[in-house]
Protein backbone atom coordinates (compact mmCIF):
# COMPACT_ATOMS: atom_id res chain seq x y z
CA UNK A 1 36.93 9.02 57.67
CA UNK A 2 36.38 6.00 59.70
CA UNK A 3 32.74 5.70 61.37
CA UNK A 4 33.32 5.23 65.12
CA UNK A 5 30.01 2.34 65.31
CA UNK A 6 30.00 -0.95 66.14
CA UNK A 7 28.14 -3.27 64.22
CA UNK A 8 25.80 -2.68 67.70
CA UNK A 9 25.14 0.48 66.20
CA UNK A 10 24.14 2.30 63.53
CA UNK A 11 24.11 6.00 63.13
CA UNK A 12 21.40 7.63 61.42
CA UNK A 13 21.43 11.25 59.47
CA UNK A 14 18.11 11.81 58.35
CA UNK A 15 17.84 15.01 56.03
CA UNK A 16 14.74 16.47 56.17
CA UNK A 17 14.46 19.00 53.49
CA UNK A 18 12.39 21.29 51.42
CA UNK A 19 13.16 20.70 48.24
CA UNK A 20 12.31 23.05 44.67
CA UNK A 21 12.19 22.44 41.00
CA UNK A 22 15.58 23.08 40.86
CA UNK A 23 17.78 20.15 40.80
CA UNK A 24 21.35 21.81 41.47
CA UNK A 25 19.75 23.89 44.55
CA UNK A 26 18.49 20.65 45.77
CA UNK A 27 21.88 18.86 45.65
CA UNK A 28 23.61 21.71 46.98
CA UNK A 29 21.48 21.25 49.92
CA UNK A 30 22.19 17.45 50.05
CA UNK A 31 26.12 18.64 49.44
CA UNK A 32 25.21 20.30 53.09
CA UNK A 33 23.78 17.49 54.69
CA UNK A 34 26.85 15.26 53.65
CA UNK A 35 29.52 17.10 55.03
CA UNK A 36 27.15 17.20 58.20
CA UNK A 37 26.78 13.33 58.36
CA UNK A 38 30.63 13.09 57.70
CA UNK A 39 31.15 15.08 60.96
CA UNK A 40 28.56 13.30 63.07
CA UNK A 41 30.77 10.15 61.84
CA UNK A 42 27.25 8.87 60.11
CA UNK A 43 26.87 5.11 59.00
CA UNK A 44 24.07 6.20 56.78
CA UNK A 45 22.16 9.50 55.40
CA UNK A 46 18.64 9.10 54.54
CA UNK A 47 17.13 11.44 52.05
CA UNK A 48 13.30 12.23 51.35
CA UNK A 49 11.28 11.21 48.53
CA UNK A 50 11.72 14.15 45.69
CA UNK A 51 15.16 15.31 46.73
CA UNK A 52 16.69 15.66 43.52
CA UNK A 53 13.40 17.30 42.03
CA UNK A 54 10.11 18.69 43.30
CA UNK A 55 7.75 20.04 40.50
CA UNK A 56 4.85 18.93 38.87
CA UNK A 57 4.66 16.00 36.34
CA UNK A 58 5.42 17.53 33.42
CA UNK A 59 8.32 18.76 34.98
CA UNK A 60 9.76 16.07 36.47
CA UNK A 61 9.69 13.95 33.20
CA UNK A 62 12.40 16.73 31.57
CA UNK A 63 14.74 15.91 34.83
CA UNK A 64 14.38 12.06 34.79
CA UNK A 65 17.34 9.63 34.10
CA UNK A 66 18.19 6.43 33.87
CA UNK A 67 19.35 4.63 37.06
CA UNK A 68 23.11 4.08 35.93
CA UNK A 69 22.25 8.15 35.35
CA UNK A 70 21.76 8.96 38.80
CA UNK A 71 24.14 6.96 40.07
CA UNK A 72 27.32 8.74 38.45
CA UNK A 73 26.02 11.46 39.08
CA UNK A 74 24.96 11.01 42.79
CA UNK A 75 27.75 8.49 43.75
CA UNK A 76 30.15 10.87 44.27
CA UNK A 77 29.01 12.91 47.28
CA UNK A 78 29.38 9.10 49.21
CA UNK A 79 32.57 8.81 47.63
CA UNK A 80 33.89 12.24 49.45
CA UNK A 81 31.94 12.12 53.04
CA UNK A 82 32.57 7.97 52.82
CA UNK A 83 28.45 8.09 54.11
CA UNK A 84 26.13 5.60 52.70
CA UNK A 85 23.03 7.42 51.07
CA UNK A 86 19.72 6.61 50.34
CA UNK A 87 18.17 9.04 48.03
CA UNK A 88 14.72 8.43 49.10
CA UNK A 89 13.10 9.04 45.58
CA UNK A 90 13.92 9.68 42.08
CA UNK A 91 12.45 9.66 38.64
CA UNK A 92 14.06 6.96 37.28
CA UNK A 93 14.00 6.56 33.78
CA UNK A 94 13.65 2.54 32.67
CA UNK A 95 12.09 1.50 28.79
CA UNK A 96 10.16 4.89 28.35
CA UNK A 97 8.16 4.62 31.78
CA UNK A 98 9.29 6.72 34.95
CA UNK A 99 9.72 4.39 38.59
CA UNK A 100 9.84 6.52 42.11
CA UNK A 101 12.72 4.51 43.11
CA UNK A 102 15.09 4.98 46.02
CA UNK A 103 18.93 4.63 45.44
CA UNK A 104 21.32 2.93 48.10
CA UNK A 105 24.74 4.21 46.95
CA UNK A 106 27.65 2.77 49.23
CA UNK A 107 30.60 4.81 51.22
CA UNK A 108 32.67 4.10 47.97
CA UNK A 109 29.95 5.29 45.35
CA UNK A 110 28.36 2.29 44.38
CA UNK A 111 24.92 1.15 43.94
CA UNK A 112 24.03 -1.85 46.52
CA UNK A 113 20.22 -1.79 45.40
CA UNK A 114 17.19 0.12 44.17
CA UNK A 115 13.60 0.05 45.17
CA UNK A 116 10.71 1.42 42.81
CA UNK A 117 7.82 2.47 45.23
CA UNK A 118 4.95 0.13 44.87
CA UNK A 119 2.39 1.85 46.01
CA UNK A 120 1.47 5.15 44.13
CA UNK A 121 -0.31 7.81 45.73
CA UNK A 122 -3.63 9.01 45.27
CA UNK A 123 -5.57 11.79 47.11
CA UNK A 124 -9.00 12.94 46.25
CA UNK A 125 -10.24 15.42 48.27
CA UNK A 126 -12.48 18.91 47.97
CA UNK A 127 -8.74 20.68 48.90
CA UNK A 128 -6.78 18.97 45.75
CA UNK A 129 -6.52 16.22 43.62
CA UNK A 130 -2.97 14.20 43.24
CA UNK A 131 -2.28 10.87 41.29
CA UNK A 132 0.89 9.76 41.12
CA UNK A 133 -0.42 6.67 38.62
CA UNK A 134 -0.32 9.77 36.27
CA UNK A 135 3.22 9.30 36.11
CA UNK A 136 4.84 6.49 37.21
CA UNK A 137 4.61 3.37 36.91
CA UNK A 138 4.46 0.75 40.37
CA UNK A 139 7.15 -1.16 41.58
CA UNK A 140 6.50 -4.88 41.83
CA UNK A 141 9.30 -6.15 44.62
CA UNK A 142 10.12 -5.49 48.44
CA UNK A 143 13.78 -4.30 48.41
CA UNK A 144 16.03 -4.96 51.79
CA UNK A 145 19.68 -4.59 52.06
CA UNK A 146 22.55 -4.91 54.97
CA UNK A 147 24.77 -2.54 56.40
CA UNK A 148 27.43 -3.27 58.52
CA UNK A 149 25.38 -6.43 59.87
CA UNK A 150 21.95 -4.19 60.18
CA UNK A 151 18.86 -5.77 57.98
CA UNK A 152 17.15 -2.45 56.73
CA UNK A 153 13.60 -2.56 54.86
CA UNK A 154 12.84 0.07 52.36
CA UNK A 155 9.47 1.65 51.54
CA UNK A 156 8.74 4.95 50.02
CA UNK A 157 5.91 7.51 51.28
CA UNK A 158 2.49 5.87 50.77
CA UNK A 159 3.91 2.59 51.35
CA UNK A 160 3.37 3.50 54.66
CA UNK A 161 -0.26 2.40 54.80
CA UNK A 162 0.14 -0.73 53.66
CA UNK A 163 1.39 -3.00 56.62
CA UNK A 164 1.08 -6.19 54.93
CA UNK A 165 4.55 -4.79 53.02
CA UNK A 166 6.01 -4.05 56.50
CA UNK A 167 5.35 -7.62 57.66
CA UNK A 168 7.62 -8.67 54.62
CA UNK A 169 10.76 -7.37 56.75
CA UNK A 170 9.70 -9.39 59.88
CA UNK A 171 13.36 -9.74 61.16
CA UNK A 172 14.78 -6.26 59.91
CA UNK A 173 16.59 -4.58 62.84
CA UNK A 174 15.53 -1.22 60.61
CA UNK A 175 12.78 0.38 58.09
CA UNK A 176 13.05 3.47 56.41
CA UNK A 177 10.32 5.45 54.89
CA UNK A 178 11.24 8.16 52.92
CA UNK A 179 8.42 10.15 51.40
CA UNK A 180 6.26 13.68 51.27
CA UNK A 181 3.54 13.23 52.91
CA UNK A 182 1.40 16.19 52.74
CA UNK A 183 0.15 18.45 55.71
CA UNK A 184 -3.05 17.25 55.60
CA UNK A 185 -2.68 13.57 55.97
CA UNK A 186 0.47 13.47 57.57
CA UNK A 187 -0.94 15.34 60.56
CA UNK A 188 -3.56 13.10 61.04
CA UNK A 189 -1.76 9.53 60.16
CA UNK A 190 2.02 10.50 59.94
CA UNK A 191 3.53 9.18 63.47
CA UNK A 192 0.61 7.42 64.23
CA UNK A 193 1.71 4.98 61.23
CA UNK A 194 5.57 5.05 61.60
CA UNK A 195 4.89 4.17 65.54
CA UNK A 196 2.58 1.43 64.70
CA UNK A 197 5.30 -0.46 61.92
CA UNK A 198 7.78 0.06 64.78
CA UNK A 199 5.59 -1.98 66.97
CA UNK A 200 4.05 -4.71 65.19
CA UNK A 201 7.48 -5.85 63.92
CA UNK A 202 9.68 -4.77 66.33
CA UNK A 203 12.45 -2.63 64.91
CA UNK A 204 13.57 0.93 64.49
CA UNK A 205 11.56 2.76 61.92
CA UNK A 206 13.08 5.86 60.18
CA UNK A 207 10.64 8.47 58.40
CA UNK A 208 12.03 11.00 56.32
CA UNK A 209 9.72 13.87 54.99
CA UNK A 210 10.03 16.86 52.77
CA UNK A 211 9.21 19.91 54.12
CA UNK A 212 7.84 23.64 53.25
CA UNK A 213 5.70 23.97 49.98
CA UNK A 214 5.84 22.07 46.41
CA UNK A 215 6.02 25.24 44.29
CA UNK A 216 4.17 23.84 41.09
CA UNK A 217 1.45 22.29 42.80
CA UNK A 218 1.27 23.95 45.97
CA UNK A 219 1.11 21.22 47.95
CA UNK A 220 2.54 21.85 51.67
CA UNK A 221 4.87 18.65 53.39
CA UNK A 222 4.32 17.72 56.47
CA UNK A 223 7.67 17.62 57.61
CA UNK A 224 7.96 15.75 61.16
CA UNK A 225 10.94 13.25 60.30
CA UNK A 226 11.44 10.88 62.89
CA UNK A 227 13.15 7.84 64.71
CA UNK A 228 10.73 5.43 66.44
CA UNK A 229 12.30 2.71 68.23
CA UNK A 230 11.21 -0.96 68.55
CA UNK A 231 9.02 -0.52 71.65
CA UNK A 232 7.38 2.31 69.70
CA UNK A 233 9.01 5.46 71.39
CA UNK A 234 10.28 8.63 69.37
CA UNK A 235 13.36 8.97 69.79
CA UNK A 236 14.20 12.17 68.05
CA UNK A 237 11.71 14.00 65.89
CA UNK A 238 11.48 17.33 63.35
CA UNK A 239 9.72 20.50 63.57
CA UNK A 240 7.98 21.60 59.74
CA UNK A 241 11.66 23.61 59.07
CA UNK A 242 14.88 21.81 57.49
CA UNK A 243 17.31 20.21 59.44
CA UNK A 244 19.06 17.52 60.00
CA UNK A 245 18.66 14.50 62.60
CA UNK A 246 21.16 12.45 64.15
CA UNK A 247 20.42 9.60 66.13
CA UNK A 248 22.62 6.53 67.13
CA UNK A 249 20.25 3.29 66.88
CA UNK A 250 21.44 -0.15 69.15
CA UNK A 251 20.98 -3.32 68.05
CA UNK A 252 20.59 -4.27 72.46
CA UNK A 253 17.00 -2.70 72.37
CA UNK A 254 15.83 -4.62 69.47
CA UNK A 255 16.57 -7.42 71.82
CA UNK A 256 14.80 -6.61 74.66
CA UNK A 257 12.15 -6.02 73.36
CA UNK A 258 11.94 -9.27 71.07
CA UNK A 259 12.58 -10.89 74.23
CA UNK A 260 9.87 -9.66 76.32
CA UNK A 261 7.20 -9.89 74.02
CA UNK A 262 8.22 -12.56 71.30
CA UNK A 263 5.61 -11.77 68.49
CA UNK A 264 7.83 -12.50 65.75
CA UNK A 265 8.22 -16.05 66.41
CA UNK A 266 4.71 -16.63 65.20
CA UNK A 267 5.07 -14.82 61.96
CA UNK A 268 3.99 -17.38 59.29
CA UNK A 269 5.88 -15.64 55.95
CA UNK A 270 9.35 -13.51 56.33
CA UNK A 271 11.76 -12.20 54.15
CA UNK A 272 14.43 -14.60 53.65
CA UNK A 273 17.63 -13.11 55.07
């Protein structure tokens, strides 16, 4: 299959998905999404944080693998759509600790990079308790990689709250945040956060959220994926169900909107590109 963009263009799968401690029912369901992405001639599918397993800690610790793991054993589904993927979050196994890390595995199968989540989530409220520092261990370094001439930042769910991270990708045409965030503070800080990194830095943001219910801890997603654009408009946006979202991005309105208001320019520190 050959992708009918431009390097104007990027187009966008994101899989929004509910995903189980089960990791063959979860890949079926990103076998799914794949052979949707082929059809909609997709540059790149995006895939939440937790798609190949959603369980509690214990549990997740008997799935984990290392990251040459994961990548035979996920590089084939790019191989046979020809899709770029970003797995948006696995439990990457590296000198006896565990990293969330996202995986960017090429059209032919190949890792181009990696990105262990630096910040960890913690929530402490009357509801429920959740540490991720329980588990894993933080990442140290932004991670940004290209894609058929697009600059794309990478952050991982509670990332999202941290813009001082997004300001590292001053310059990116395109962030992506995979991640569950859960009902209760994604309803309240979800888009209101993915519309704000959109517009202090001027680029398409992509959020990409589990959905339905964790069924060890019983912690409910928010679902809600979305595309913002650089002006800070959704451009296409999920219900709390899974689905898929396609959306064709242009490199013309990052322009425009550089142009009218050019922030950037006074940005003291950037990622080198």
């Amino acid at each position: 299959m050959t992708s009918g963009s431009t390097p104007s263009e990027l187009r966008l799968t994101l899989c929004q998905v509910a995903a189980v401690a089960d990791v063959e029912t979860n890949l079926r369901k990103a076998e799914s999404a794949f052979e949707e992405a082929q059809t909609q001639q997709s540059d790149l599918i995006i895939f939440p944080e937790n798609i190949f397993f959603r369980g509690s800690q214990d549990e997740v610790r008997t799935v984990g693998l290392s990251r040459d793991e994961f990548v035979a054993r996920l590089g084939g589904y790019s191989r046979q759509s020809e899709v770029c993927a970003v797995w948006g979050g696995t439990p990457v196994r590296r000198a006896g600790n565990f990293y969330n890390t996202a995986l960017i595995i090429s059209a032919s199968g190949e890792l181009i990079a990696e990105y262990a989540k630096a910040h960890l989530f913690e929530y402490h409220g009357s509801d429920q308790q959740l540490d991720e520092t329980t588990l894993y261990d933080r990442g140290q370094s932004p991670l940004a990689f290209e894609l058929k001439d697009w600059r794309i930042g990478m952050t991982i769910c509670y990332d999202l709250r941290f813009p001082e991270l997004y300001r590292v990708f001053a310059g990116a045409h395109l962030i992506l945040c995979t991640a569950e965030f859960t009902h209760t503070t994604g309803k309240a800080h979800w888009e209101v956060l993915l519309r704000a990194r959109a517009i202090e830095n001027q680029c398409y943001v992509a959020g990409v959220n589990q959905c339905g219910i964790n069924p060890s801890l019983s912690v409910k997603a928010y679902g809600h994926s979305m595309v913002i654009d650089p002006w800070g408009e959704i451009l296409t946006v999920a219900e709390e169900s899974e689905t898929c979202l396609h959306c064709v991005i242009q490199k013309n309105r990052i322009h425009d909107v550089r142009s009218r208001i050019p922030a950037l320019q006074s940005i003291a520190h950037r990622i080198e590109w």
